[in-house]
C-alpha atoms as a PDB file:
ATOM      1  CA  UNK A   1       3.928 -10.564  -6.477  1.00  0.00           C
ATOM      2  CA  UNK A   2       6.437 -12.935  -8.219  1.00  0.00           C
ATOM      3  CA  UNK A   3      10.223 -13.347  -7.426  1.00  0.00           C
ATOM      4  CA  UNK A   4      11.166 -10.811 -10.561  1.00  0.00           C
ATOM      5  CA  UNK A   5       8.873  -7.901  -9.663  1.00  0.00           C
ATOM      6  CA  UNK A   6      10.246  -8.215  -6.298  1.00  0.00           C
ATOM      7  CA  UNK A   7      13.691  -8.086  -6.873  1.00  0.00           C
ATOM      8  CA  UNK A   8      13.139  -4.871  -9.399  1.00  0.00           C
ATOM      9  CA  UNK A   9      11.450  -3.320  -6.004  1.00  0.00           C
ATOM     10  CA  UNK A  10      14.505  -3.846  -3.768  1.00  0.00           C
ATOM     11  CA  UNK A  11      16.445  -2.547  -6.828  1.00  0.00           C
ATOM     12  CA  UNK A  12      14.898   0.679  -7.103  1.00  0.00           C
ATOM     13  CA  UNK A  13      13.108   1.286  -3.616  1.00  0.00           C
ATOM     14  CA  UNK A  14      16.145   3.160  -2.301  1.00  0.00           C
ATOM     15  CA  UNK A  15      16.173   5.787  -4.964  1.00  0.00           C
ATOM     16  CA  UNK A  16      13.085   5.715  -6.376  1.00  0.00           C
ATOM     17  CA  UNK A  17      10.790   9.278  -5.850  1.00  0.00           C
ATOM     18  CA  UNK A  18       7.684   7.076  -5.339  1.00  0.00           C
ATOM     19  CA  UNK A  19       9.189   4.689  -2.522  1.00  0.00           C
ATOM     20  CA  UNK A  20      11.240   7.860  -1.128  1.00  0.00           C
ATOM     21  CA  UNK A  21       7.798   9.588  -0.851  1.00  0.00           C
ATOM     22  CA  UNK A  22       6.057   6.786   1.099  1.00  0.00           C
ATOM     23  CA  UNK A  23       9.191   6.772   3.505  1.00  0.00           C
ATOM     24  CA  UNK A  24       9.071  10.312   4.292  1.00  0.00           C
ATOM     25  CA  UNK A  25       5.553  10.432   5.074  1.00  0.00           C
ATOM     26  CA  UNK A  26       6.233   7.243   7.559  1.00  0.00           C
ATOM     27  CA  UNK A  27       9.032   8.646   8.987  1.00  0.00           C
ATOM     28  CA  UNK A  28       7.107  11.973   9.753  1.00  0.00           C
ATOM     29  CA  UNK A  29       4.342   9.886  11.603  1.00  0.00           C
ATOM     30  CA  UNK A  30       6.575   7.994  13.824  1.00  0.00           C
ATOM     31  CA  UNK A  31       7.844  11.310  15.086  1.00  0.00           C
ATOM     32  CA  UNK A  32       4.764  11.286  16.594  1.00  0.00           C
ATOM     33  CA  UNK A  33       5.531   8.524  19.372  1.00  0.00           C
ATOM     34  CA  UNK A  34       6.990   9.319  22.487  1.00  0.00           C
ATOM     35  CA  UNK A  35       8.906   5.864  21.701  1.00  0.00           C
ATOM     36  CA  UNK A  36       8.937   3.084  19.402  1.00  0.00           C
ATOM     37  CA  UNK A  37       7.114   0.214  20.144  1.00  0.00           C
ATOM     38  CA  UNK A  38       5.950  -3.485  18.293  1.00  0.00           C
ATOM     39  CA  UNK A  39       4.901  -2.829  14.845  1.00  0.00           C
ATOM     40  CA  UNK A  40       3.537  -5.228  11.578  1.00  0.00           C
ATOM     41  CA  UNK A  41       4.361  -4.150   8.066  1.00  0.00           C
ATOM     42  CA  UNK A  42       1.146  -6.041   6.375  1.00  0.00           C
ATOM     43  CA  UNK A  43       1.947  -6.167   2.966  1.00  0.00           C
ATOM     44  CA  UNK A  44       5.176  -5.657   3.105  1.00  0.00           C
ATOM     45  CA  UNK A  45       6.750  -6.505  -0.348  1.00  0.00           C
ATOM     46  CA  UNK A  46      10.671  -5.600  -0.909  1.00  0.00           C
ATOM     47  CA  UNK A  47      10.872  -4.891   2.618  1.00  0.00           C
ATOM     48  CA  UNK A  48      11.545  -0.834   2.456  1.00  0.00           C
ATOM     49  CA  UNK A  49       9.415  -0.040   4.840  1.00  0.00           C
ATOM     50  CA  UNK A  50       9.824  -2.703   7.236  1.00  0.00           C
ATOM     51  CA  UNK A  51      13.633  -1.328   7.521  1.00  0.00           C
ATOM     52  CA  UNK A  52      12.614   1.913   8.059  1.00  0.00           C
ATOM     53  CA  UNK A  53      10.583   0.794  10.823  1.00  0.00           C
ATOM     54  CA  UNK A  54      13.774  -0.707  11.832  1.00  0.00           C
ATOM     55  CA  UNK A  55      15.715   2.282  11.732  1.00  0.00           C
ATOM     56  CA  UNK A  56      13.338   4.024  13.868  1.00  0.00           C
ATOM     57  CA  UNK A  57      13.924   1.469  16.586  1.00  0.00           C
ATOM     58  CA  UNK A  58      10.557  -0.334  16.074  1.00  0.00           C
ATOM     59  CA  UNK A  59      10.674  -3.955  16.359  1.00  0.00           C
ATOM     60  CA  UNK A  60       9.159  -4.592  13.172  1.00  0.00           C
ATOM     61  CA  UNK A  61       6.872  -7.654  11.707  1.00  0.00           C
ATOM     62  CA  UNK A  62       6.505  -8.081   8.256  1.00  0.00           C
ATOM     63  CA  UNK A  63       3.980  -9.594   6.581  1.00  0.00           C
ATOM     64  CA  UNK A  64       2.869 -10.660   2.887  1.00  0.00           C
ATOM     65  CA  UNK A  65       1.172 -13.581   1.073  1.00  0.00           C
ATOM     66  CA  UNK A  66       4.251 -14.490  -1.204  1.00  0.00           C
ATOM     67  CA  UNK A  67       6.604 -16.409   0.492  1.00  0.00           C
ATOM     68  CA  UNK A  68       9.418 -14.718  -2.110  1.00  0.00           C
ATOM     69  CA  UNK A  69       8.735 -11.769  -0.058  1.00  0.00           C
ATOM     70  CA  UNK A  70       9.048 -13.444   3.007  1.00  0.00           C
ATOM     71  CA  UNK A  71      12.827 -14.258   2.316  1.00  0.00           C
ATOM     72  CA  UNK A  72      13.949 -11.328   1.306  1.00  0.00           C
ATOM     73  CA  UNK A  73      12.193  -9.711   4.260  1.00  0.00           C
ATOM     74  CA  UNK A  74      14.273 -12.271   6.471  1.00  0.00           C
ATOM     75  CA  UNK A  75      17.548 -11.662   4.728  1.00  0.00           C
ATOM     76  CA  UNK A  76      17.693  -8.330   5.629  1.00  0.00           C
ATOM     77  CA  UNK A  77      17.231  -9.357   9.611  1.00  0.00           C
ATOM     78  CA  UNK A  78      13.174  -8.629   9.658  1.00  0.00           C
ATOM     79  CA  UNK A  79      10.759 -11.101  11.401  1.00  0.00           C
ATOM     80  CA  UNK A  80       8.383 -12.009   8.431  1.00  0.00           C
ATOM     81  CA  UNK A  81       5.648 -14.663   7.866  1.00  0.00           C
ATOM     82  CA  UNK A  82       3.323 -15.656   5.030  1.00  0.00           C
ATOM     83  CA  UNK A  83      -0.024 -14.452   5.473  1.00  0.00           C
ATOM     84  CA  UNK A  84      -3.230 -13.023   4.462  1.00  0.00           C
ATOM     85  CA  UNK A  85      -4.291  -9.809   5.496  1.00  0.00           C
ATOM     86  CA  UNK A  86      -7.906 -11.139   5.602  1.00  0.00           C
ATOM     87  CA  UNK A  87      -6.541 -13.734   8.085  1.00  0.00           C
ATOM     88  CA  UNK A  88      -3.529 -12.500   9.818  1.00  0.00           C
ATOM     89  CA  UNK A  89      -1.384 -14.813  11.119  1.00  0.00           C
ATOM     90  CA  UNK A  90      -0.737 -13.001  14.476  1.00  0.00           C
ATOM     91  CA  UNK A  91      -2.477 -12.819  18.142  1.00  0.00           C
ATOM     92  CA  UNK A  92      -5.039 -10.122  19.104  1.00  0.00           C
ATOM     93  CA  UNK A  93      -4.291  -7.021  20.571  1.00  0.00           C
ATOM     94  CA  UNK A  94      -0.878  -7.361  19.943  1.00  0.00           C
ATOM     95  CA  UNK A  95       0.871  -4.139  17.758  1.00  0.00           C
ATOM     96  CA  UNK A  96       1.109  -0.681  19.061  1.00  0.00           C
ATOM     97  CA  UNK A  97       1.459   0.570  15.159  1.00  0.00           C
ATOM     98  CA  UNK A  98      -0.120  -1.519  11.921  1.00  0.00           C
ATOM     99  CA  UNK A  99       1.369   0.066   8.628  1.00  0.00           C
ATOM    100  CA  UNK A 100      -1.340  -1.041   5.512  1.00  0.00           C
ATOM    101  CA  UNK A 101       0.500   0.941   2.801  1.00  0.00           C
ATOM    102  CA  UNK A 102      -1.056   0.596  -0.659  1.00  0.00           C
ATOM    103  CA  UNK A 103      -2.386  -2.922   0.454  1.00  0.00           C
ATOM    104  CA  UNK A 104      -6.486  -2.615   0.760  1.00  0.00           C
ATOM    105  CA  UNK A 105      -6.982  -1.755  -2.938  1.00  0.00           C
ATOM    106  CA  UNK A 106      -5.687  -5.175  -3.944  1.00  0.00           C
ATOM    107  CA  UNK A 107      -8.135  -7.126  -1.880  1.00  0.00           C
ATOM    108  CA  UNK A 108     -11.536  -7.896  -2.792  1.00  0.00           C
ATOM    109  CA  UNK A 109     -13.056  -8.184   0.862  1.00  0.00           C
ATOM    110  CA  UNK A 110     -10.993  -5.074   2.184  1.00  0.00           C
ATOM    111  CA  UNK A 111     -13.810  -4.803   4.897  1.00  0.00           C
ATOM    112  CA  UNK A 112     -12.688  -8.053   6.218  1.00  0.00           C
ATOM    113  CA  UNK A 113      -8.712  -7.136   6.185  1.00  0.00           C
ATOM    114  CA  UNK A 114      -9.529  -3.770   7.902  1.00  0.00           C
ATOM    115  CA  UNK A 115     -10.944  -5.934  10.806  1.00  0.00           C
ATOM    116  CA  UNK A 116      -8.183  -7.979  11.398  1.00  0.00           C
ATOM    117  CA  UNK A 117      -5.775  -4.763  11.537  1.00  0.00           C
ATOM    118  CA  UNK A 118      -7.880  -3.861  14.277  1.00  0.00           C
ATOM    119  CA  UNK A 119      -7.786  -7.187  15.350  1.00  0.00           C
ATOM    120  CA  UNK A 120      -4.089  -7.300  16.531  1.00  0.00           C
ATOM    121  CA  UNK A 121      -4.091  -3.886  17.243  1.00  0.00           C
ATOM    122  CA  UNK A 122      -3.477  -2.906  20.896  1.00  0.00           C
ATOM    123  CA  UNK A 123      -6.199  -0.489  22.629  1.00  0.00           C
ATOM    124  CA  UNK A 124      -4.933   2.809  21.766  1.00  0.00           C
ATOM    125  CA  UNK A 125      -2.626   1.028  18.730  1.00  0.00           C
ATOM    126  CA  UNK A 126      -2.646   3.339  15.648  1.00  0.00           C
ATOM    127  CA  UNK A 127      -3.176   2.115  11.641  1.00  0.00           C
ATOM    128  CA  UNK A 128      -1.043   4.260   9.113  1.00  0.00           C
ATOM    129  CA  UNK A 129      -2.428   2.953   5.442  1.00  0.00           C
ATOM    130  CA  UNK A 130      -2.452   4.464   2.089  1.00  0.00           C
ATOM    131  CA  UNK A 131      -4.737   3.843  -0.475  1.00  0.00           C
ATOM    132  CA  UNK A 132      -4.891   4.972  -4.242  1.00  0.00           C
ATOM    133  CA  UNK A 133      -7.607   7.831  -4.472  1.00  0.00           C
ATOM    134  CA  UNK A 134     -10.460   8.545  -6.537  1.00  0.00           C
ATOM    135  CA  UNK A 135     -11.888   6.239  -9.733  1.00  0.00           C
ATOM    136  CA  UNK A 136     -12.170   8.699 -11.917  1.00  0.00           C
ATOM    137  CA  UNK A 137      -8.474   7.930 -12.371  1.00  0.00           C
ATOM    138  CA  UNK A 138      -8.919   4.224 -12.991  1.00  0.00           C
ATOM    139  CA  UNK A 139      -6.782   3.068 -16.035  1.00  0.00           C
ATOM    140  CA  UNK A 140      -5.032  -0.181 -17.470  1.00  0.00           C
ATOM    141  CA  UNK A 141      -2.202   0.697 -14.760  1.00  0.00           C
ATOM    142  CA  UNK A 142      -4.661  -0.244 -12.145  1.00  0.00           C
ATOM    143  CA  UNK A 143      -5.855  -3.292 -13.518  1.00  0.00           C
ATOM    144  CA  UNK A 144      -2.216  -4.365 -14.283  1.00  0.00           C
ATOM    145  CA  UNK A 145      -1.407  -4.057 -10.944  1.00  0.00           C
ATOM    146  CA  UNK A 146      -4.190  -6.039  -9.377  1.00  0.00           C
ATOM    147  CA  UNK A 147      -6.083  -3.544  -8.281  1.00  0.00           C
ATOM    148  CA  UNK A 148      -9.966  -3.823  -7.318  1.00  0.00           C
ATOM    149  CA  UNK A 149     -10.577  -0.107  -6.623  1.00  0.00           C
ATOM    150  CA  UNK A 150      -9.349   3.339  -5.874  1.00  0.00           C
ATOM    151  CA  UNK A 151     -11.206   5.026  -2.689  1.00  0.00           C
ATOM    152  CA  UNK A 152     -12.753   8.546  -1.740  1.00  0.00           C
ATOM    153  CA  UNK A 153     -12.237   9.872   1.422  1.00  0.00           C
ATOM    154  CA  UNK A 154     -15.684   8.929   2.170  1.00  0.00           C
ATOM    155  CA  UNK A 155     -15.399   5.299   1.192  1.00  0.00           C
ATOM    156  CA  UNK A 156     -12.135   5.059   3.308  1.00  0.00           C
ATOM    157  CA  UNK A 157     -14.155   6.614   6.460  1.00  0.00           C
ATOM    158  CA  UNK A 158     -16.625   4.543   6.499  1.00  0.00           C
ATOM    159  CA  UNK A 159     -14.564   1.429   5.609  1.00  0.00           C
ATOM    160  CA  UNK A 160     -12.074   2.085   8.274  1.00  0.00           C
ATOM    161  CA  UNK A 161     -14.946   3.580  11.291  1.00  0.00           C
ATOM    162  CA  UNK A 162     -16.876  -0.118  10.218  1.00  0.00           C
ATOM    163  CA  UNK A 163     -13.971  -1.666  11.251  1.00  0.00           C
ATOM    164  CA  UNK A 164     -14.166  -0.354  15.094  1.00  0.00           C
ATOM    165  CA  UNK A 165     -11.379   1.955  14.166  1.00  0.00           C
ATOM    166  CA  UNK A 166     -11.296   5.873  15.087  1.00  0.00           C
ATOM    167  CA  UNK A 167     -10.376   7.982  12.254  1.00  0.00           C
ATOM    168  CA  UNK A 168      -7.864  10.659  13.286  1.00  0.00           C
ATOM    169  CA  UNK A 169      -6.864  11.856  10.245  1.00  0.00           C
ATOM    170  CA  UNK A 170      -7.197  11.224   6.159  1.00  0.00           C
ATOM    171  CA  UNK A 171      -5.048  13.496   3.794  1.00  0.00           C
ATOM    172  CA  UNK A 172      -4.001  13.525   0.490  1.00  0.00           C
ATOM    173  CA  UNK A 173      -0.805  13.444  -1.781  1.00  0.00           C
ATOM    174  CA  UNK A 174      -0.064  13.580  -4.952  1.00  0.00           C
ATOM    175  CA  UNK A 175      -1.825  16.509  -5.562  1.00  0.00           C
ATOM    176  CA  UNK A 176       0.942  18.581  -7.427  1.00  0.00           C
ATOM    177  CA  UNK A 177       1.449  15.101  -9.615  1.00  0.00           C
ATOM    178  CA  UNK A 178      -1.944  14.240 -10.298  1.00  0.00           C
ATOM    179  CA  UNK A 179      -2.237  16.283 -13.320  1.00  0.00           C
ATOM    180  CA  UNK A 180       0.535  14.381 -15.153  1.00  0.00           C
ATOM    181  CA  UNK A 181      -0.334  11.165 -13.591  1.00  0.00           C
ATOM    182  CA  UNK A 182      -3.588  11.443 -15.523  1.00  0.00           C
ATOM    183  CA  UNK A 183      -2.069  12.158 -18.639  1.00  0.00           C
ATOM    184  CA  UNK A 184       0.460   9.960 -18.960  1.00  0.00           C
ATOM    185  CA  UNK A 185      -2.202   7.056 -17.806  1.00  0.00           C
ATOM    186  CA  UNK A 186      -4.657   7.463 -20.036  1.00  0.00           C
ATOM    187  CA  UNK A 187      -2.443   8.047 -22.656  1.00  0.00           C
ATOM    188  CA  UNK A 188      -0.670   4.725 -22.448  1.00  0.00           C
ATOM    189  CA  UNK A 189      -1.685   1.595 -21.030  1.00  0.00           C
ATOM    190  CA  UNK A 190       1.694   0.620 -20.377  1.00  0.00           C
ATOM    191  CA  UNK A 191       2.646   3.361 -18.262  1.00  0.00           C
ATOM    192  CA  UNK A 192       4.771   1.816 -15.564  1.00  0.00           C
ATOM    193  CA  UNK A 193       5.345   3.258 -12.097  1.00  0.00           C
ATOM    194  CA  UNK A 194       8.485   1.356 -11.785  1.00  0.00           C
ATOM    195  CA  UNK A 195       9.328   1.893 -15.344  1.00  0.00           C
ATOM    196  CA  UNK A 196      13.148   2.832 -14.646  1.00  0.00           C
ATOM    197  CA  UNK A 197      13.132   7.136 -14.376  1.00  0.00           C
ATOM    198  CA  UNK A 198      15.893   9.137 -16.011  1.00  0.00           C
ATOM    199  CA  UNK A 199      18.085  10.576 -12.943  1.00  0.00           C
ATOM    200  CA  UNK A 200      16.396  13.921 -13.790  1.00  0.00           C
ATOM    201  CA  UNK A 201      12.805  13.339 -13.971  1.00  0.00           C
ATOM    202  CA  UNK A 202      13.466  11.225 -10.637  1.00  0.00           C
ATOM    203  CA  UNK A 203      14.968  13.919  -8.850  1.00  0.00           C
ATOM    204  CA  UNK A 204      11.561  16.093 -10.384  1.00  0.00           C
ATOM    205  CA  UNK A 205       9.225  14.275  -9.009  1.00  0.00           C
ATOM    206  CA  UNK A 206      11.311  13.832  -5.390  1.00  0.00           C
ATOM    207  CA  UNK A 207      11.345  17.330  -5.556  1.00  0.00           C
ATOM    208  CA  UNK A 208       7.490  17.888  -6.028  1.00  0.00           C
ATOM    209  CA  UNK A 209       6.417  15.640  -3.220  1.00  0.00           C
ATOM    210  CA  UNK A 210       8.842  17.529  -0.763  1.00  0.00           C
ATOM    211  CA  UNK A 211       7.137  20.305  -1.811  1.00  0.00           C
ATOM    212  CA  UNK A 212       4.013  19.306  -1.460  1.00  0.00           C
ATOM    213  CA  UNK A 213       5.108  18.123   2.036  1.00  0.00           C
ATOM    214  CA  UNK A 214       5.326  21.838   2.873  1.00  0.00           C
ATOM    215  CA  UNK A 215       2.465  23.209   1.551  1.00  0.00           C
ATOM    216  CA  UNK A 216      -1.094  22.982   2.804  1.00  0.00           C
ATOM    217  CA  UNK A 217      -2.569  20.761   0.145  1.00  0.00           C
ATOM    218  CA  UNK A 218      -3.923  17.590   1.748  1.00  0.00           C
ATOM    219  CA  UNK A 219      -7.562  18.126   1.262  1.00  0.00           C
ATOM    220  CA  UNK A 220      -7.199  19.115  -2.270  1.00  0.00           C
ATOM    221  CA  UNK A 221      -7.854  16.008  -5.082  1.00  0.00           C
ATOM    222  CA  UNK A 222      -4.700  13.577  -4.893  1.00  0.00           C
ATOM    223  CA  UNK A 223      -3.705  10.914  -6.405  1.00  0.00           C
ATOM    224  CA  UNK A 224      -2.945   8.884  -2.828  1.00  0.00           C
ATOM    225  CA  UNK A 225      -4.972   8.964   0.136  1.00  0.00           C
ATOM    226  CA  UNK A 226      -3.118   8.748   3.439  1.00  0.00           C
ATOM    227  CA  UNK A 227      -5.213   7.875   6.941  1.00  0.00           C
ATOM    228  CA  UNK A 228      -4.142   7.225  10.721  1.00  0.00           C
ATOM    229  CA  UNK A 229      -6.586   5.709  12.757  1.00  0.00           C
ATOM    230  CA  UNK A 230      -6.647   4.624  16.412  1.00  0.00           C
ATOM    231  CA  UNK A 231      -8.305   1.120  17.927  1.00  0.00           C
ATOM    232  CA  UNK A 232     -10.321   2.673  20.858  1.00  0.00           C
ATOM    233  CA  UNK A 233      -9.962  -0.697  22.595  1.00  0.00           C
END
């Protein structure tokens, strides 16, 4: 990710529905530790979720392949090194959380990245990822965003269970959106995720996925597919 596209990110990321959305699910899992521990941030970009790590009282680790990202990460007061996630830069056995949040889809040999998460896991250390779900929506917006693939539930189950890992849960979200997300895609190939958002259709869409927070919809079709998985040591 160049310089540009990063700076946009950190522009938008506080206020954006899609980066909002991504926060509140991560927020709601770290509720579920009795305290916060050492955590990495693979992939971590602008750095949004890195500081909310932070803000949970995590001692957070960030880590991406541009070194642009690496900065910024640092500027804001975040550990951060350059790195693969094929080849992660860190000891073994070392995080008690690993977030992965749209990350795998970009990498060819994701089978090979999902073993080094569990790599510097600790025994009992839990991966939160997200993935983009299901190929039938595969458009231009994929490929313009370096994407290799978009997963099933199966695909991610077996990818992550290869890996050592224990799958706790997969959900979806997105489900509420996925209808428009399919027609604006495939009607455009220069649809834009981080296309700036009128304040209205913004606060639309922030809306839906709160609602969709609250209703029991994460085995219907989604657009995203969410997973936590444990190392068993």
């Amino acid at each position: 990710m160049d310089t540009i596209e990063l700076q946009r990110i950190a522009r938008i990321e506080d206020d954006n529905w899609w980066y909002r959305e991504r926060r509140a699910v991560l927020s709601e899992e770290l509720l579920r530790f009795s305290s916060p521990g050492d955590a990495v941030d693979i992939g971590a970009g602008a750095g949004g979720n890195s500081r909310e790590l932070v803000a949970h009282g995590w001692q957070a680790t960030a880590i991406d392949l541009s070194p642009d990202a690496v900065a910024l990460a640092r500027a804001q007061g975040v550990e951060a090194y350059e790195g693969d996630a094929r080849y992660l830069p860190l000891p073994p056995s070392r995080f008690d959380l690993a977030l992965a949040l749209d990350v795998l889809e970009h990498i060819e040999d994701d089978a090979r990245a999902a073993e080094e998460i569990a790599r510097v896991l600790r025994p009992g250390g839990t991966l939160l990822l997200s993935v983009p779900s299901d190929m039938s929506l595969w458009s231009a917006h994929d490929v313009s965003l370096g994407r290799v693939r978009r997963y099933s539930p199966r695909a991610l189950i077996d990818l992550l269970e290869g890996a050592g890992l224990l799958l706790d849960r997969v959900w979806s979200r997105g489900v509420l959106f996925r209808p428009f997300l399919r027609l604006l895609r495939h009607r455009s190939a220069h649809y834009e995720d981080l296309a700036p958002l009128h304040p209205l259709a913004n606060e639309a869409l922030r809306l839906s996925a709160a609602l969709e927070r609250r209703l029991p919809l994460h085995t219907c079709p989604g657009t995203t597919l969410f997973a936590r998985a444990q190392n068993p040591g």
